[in-house]
PDB file of N, CA and C in Angstrom:
ATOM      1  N   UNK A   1       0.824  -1.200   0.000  1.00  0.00           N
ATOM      2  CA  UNK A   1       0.000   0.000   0.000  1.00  0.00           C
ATOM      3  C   UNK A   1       0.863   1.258   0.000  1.00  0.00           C
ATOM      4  N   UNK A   2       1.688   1.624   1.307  1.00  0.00           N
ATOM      5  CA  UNK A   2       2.259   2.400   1.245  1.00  0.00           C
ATOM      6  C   UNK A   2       3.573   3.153  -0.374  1.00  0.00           C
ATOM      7  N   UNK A   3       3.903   2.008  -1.011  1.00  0.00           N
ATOM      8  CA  UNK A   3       4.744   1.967  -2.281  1.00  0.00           C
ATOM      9  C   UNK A   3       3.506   2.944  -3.451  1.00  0.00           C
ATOM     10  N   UNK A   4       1.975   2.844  -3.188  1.00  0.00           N
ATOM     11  CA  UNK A   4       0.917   3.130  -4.130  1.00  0.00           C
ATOM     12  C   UNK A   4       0.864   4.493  -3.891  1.00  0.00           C
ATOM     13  N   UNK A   5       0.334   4.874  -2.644  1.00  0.00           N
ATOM     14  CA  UNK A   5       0.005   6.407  -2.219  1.00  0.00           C
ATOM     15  C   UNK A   5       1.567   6.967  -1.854  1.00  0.00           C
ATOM     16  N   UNK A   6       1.431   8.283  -2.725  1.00  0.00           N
ATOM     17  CA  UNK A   6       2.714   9.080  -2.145  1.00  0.00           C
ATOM     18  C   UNK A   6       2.169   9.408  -0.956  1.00  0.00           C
ATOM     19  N   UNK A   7       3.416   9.528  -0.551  1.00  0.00           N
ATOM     20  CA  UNK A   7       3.994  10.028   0.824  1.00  0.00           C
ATOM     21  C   UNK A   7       3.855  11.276   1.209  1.00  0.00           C
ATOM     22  N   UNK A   8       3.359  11.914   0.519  1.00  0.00           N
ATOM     23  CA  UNK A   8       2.658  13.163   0.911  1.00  0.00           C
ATOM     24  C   UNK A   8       0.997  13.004   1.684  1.00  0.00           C
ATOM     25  N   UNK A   9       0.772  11.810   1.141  1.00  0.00           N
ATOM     26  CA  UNK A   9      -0.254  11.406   1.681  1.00  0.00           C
ATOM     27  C   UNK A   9      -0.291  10.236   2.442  1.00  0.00           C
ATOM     28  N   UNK A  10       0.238   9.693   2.835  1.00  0.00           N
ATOM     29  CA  UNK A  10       0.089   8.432   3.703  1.00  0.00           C
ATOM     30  C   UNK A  10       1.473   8.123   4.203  1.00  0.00           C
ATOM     31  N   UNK A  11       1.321   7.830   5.246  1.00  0.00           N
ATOM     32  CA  UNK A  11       3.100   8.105   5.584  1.00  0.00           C
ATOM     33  C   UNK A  11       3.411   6.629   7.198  1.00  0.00           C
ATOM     34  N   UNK A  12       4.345   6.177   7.302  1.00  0.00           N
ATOM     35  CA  UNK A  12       4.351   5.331   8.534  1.00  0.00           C
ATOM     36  C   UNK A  12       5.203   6.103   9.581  1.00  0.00           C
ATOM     37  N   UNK A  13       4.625   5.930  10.952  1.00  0.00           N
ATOM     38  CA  UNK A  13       5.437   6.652  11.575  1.00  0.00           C
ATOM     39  C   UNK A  13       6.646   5.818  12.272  1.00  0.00           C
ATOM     40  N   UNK A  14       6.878   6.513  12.207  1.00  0.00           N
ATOM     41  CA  UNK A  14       8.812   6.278  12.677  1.00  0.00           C
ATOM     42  C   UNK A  14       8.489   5.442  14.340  1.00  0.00           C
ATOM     43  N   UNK A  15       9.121   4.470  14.534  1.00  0.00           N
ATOM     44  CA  UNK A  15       8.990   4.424  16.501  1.00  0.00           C
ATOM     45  C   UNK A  15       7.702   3.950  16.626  1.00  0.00           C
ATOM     46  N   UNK A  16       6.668   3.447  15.248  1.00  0.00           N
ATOM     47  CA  UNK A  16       5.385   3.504  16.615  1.00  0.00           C
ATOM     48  C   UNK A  16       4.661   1.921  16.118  1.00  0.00           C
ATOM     49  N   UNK A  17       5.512   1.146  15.738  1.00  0.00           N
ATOM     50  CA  UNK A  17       5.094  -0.255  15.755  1.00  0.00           C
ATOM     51  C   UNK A  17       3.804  -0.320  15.075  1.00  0.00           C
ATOM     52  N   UNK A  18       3.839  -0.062  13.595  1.00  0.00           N
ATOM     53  CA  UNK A  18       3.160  -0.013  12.408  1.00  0.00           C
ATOM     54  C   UNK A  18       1.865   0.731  12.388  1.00  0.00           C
ATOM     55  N   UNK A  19       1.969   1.870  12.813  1.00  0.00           N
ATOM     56  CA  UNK A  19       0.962   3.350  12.900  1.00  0.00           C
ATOM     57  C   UNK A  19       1.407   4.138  11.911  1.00  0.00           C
ATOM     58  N   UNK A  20       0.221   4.208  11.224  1.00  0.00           N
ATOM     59  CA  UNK A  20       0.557   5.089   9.961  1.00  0.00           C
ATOM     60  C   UNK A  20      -0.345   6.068  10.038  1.00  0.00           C
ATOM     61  N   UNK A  21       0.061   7.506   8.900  1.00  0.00           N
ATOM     62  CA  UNK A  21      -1.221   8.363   9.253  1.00  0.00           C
ATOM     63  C   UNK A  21      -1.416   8.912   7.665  1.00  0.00           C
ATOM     64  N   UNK A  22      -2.465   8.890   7.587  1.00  0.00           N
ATOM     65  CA  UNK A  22      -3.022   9.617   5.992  1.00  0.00           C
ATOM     66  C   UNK A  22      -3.071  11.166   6.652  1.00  0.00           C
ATOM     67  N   UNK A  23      -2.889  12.157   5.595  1.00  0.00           N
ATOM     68  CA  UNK A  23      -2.909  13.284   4.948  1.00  0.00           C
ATOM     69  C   UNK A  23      -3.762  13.617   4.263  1.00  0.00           C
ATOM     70  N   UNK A  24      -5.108  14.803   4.999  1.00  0.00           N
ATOM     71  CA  UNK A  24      -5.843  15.230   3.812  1.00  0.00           C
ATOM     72  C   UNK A  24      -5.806  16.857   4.007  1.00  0.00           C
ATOM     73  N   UNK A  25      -5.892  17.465   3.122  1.00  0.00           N
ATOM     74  CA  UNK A  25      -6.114  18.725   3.010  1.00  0.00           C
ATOM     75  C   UNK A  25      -7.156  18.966   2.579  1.00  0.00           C
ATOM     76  N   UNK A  26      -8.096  20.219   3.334  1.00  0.00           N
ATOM     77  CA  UNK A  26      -9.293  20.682   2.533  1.00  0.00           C
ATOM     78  C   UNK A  26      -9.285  22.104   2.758  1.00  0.00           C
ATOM     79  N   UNK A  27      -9.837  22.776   1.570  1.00  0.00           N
ATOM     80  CA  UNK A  27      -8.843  24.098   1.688  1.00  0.00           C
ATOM     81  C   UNK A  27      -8.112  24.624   2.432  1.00  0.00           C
ATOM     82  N   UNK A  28      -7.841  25.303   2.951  1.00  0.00           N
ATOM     83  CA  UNK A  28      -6.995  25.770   4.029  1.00  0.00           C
ATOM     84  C   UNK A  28      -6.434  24.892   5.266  1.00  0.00           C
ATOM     85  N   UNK A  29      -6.899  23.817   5.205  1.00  0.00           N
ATOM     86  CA  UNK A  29      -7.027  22.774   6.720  1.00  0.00           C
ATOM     87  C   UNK A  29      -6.405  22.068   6.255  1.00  0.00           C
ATOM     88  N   UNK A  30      -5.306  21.018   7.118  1.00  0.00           N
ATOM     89  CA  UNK A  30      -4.684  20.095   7.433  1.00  0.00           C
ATOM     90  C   UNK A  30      -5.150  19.141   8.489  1.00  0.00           C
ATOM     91  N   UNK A  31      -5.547  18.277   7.744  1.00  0.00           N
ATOM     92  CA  UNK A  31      -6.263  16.919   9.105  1.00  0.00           C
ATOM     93  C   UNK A  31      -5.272  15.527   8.737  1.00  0.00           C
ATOM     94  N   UNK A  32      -4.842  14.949   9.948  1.00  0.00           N
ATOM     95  CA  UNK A  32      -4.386  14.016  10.018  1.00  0.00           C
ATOM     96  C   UNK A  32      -5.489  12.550  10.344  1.00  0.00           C
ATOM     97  N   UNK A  33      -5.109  11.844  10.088  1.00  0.00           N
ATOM     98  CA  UNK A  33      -5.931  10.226  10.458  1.00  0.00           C
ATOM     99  C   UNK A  33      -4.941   9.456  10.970  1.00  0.00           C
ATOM    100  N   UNK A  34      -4.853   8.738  11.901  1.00  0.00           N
ATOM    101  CA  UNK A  34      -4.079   7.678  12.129  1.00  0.00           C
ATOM    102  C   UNK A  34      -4.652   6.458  11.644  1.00  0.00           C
ATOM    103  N   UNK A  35      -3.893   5.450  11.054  1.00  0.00           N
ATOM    104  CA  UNK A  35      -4.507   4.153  10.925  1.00  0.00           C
ATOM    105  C   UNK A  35      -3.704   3.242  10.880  1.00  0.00           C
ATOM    106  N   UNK A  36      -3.743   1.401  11.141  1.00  0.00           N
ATOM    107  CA  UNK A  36      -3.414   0.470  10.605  1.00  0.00           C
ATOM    108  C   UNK A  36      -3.340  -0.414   9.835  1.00  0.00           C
ATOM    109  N   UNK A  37      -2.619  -1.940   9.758  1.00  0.00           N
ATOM    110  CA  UNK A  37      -3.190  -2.518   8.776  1.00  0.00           C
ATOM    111  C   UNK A  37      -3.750  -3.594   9.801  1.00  0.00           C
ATOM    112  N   UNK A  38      -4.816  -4.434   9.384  1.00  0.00           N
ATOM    113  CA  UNK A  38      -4.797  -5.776  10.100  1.00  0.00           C
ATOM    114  C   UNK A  38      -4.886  -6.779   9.326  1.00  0.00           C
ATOM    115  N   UNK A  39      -4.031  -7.705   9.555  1.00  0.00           N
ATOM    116  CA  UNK A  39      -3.301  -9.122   8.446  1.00  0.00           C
ATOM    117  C   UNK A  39      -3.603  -8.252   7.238  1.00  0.00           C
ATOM    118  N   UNK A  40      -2.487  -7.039   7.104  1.00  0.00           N
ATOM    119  CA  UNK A  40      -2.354  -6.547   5.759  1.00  0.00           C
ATOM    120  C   UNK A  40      -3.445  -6.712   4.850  1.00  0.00           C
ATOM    121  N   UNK A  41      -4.607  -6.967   5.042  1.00  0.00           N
ATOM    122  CA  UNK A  41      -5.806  -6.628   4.116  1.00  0.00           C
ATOM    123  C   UNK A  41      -6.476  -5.676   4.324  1.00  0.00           C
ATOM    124  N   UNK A  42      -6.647  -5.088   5.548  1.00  0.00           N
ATOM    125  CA  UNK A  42      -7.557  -4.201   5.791  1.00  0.00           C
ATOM    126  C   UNK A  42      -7.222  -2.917   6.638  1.00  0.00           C
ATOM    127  N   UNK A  43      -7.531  -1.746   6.266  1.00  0.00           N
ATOM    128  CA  UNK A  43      -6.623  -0.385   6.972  1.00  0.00           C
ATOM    129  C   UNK A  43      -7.778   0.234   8.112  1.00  0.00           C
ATOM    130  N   UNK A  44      -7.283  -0.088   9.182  1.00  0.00           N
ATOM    131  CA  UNK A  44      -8.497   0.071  10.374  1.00  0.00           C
ATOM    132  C   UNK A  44      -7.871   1.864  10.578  1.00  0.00           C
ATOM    133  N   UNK A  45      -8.903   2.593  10.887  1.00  0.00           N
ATOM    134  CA  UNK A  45      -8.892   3.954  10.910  1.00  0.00           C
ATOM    135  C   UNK A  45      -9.041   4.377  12.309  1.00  0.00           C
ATOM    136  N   UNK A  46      -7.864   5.426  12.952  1.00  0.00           N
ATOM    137  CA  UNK A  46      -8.775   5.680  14.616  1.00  0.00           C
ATOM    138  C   UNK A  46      -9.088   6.763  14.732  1.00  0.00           C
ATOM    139  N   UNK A  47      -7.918   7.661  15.030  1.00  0.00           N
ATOM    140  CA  UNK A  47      -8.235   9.225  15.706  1.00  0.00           C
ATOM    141  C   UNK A  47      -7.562  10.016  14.911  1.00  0.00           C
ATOM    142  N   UNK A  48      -8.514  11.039  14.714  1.00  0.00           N
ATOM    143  CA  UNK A  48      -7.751  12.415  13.698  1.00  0.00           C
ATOM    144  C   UNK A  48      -7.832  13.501  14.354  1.00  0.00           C
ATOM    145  N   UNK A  49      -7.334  14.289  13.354  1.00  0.00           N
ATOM    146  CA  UNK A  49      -7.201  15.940  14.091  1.00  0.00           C
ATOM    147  C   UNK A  49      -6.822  16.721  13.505  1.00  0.00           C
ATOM    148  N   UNK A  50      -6.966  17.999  14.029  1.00  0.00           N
ATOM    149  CA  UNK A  50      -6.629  19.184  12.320  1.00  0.00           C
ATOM    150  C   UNK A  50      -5.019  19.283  13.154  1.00  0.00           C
ATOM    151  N   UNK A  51      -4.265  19.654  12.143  1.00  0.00           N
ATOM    152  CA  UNK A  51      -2.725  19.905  12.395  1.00  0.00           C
ATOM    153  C   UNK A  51      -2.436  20.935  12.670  1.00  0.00           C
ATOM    154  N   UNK A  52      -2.248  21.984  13.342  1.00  0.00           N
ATOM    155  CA  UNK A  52      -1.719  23.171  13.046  1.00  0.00           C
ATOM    156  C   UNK A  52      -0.401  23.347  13.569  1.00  0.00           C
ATOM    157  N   UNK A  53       0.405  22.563  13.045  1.00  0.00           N
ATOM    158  CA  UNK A  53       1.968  22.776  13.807  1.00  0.00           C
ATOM    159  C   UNK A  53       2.935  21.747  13.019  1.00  0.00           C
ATOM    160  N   UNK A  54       3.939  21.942  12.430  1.00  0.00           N
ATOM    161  CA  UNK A  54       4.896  20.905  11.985  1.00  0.00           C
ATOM    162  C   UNK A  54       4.835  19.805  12.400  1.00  0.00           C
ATOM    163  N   UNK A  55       5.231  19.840  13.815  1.00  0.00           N
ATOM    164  CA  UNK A  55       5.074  18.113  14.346  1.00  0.00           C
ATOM    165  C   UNK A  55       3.854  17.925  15.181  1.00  0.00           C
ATOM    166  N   UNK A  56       3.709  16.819  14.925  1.00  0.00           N
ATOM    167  CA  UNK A  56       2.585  15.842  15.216  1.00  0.00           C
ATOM    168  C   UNK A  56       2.720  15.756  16.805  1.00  0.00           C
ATOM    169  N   UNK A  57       1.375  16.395  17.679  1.00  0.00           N
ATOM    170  CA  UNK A  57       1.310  15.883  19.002  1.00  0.00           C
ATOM    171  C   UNK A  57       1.775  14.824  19.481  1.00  0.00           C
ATOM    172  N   UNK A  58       2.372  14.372  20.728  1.00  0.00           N
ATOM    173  CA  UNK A  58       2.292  13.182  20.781  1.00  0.00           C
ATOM    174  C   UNK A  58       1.530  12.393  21.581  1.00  0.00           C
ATOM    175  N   UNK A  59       0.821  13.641  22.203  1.00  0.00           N
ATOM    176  CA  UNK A  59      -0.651  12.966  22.739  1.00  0.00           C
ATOM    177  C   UNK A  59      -1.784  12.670  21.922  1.00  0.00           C
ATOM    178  N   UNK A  60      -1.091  13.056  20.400  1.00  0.00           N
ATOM    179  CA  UNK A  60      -2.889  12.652  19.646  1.00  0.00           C
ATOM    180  C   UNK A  60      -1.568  11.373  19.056  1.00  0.00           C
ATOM    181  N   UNK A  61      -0.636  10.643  19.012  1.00  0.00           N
ATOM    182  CA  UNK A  61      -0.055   9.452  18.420  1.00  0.00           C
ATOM    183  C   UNK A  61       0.044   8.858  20.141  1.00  0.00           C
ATOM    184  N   UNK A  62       0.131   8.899  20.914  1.00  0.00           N
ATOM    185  CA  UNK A  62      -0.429   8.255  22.349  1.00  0.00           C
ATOM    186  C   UNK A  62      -1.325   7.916  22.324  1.00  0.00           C
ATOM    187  N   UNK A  63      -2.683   8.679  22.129  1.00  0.00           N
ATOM    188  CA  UNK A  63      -4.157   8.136  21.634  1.00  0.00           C
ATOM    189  C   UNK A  63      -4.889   7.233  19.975  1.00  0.00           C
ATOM    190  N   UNK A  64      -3.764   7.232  19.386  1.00  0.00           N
ATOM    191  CA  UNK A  64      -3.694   6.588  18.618  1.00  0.00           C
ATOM    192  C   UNK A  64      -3.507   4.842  18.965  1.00  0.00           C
ATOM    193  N   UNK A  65      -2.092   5.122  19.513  1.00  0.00           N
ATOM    194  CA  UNK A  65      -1.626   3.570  19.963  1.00  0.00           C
ATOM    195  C   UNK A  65      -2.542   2.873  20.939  1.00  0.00           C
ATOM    196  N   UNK A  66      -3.087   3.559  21.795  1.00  0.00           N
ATOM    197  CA  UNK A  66      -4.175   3.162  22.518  1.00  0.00           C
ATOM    198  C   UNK A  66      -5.019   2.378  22.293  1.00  0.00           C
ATOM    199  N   UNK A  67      -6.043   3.131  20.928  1.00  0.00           N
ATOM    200  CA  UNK A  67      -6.886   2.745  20.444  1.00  0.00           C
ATOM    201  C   UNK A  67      -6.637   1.592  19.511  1.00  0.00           C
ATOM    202  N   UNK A  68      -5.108   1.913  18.971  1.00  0.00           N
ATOM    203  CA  UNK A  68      -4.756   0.574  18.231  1.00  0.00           C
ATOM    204  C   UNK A  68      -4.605  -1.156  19.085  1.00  0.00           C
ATOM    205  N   UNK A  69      -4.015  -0.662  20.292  1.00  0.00           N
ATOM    206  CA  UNK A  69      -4.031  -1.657  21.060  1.00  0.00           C
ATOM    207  C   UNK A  69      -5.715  -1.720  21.525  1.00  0.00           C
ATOM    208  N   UNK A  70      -6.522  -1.555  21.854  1.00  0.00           N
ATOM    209  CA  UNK A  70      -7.712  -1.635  22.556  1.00  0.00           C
ATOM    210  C   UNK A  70      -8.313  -2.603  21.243  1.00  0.00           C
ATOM    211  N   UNK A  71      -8.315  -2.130  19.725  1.00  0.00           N
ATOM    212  CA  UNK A  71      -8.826  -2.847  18.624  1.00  0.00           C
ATOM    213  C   UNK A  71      -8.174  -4.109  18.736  1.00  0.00           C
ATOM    214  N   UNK A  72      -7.102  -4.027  18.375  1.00  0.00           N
ATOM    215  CA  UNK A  72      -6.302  -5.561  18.781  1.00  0.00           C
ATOM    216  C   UNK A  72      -7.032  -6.498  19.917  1.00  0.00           C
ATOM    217  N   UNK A  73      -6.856  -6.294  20.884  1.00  0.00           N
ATOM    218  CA  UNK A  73      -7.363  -6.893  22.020  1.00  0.00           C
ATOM    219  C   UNK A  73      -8.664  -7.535  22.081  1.00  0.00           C
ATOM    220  N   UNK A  74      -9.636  -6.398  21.208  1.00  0.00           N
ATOM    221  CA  UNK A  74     -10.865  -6.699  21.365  1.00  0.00           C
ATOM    222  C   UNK A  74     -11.076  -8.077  20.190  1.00  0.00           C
ATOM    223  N   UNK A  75     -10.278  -7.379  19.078  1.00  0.00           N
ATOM    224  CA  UNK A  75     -10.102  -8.587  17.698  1.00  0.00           C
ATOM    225  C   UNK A  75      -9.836 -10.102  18.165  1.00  0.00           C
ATOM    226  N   UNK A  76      -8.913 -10.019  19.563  1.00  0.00           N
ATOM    227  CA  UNK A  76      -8.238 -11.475  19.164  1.00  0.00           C
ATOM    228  C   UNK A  76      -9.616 -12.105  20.447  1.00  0.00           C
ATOM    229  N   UNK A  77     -10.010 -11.257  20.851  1.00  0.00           N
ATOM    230  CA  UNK A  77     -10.821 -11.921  22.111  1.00  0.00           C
ATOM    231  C   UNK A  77     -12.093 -12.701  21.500  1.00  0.00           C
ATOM    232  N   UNK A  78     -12.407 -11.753  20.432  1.00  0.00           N
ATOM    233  CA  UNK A  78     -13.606 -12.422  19.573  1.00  0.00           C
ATOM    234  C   UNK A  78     -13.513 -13.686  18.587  1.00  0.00           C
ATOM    235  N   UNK A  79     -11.755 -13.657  18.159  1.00  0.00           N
ATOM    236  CA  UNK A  79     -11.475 -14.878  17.414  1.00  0.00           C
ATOM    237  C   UNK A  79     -11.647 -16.191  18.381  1.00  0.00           C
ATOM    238  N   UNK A  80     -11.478 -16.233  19.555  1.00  0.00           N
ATOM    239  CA  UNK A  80     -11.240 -17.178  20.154  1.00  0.00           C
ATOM    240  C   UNK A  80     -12.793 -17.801  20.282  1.00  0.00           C
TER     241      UNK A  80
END
């Protein structure tokens, strides 16, 4: 996936154990998405936010991983 969408738009973050975040712009606004993959078929979506600053909070990629772990958890509890 990531090789398809430039990197202006979809990007993995560095350090955060396969958290990636899409890029959208709508006029004037910058909103981020965090998302994953799960068994590489499917891109689970969590928490966004408008950007207004070069770098990325790291309390909105804290609340990201969160939610990524909480999905996980809940996923494998239901496989069983």
């Amino acid at each position: 996936m990531t090789e398809r969408v430039p990197k202006k738009f979809f990007e993995h973050l560095e350090g955060t154990d396969g958290l990636y975040e899409v890029r959208v712009e709508f006029q004037s606004n910058i909103f981020r998405i965090f998302c994953c993959f799960d068994e590489g078929k499917v891109v689970v979506l969590f928490n966004g936010f408008q950007k207004k600053s070069q770098k990325t909070p790291q309390e909105e990629i804290d609340k990201a991983l969160k939610i990524k772990a909480e999905y996980f958890e809940e996923s494998k509890s239901r496989k069983l």
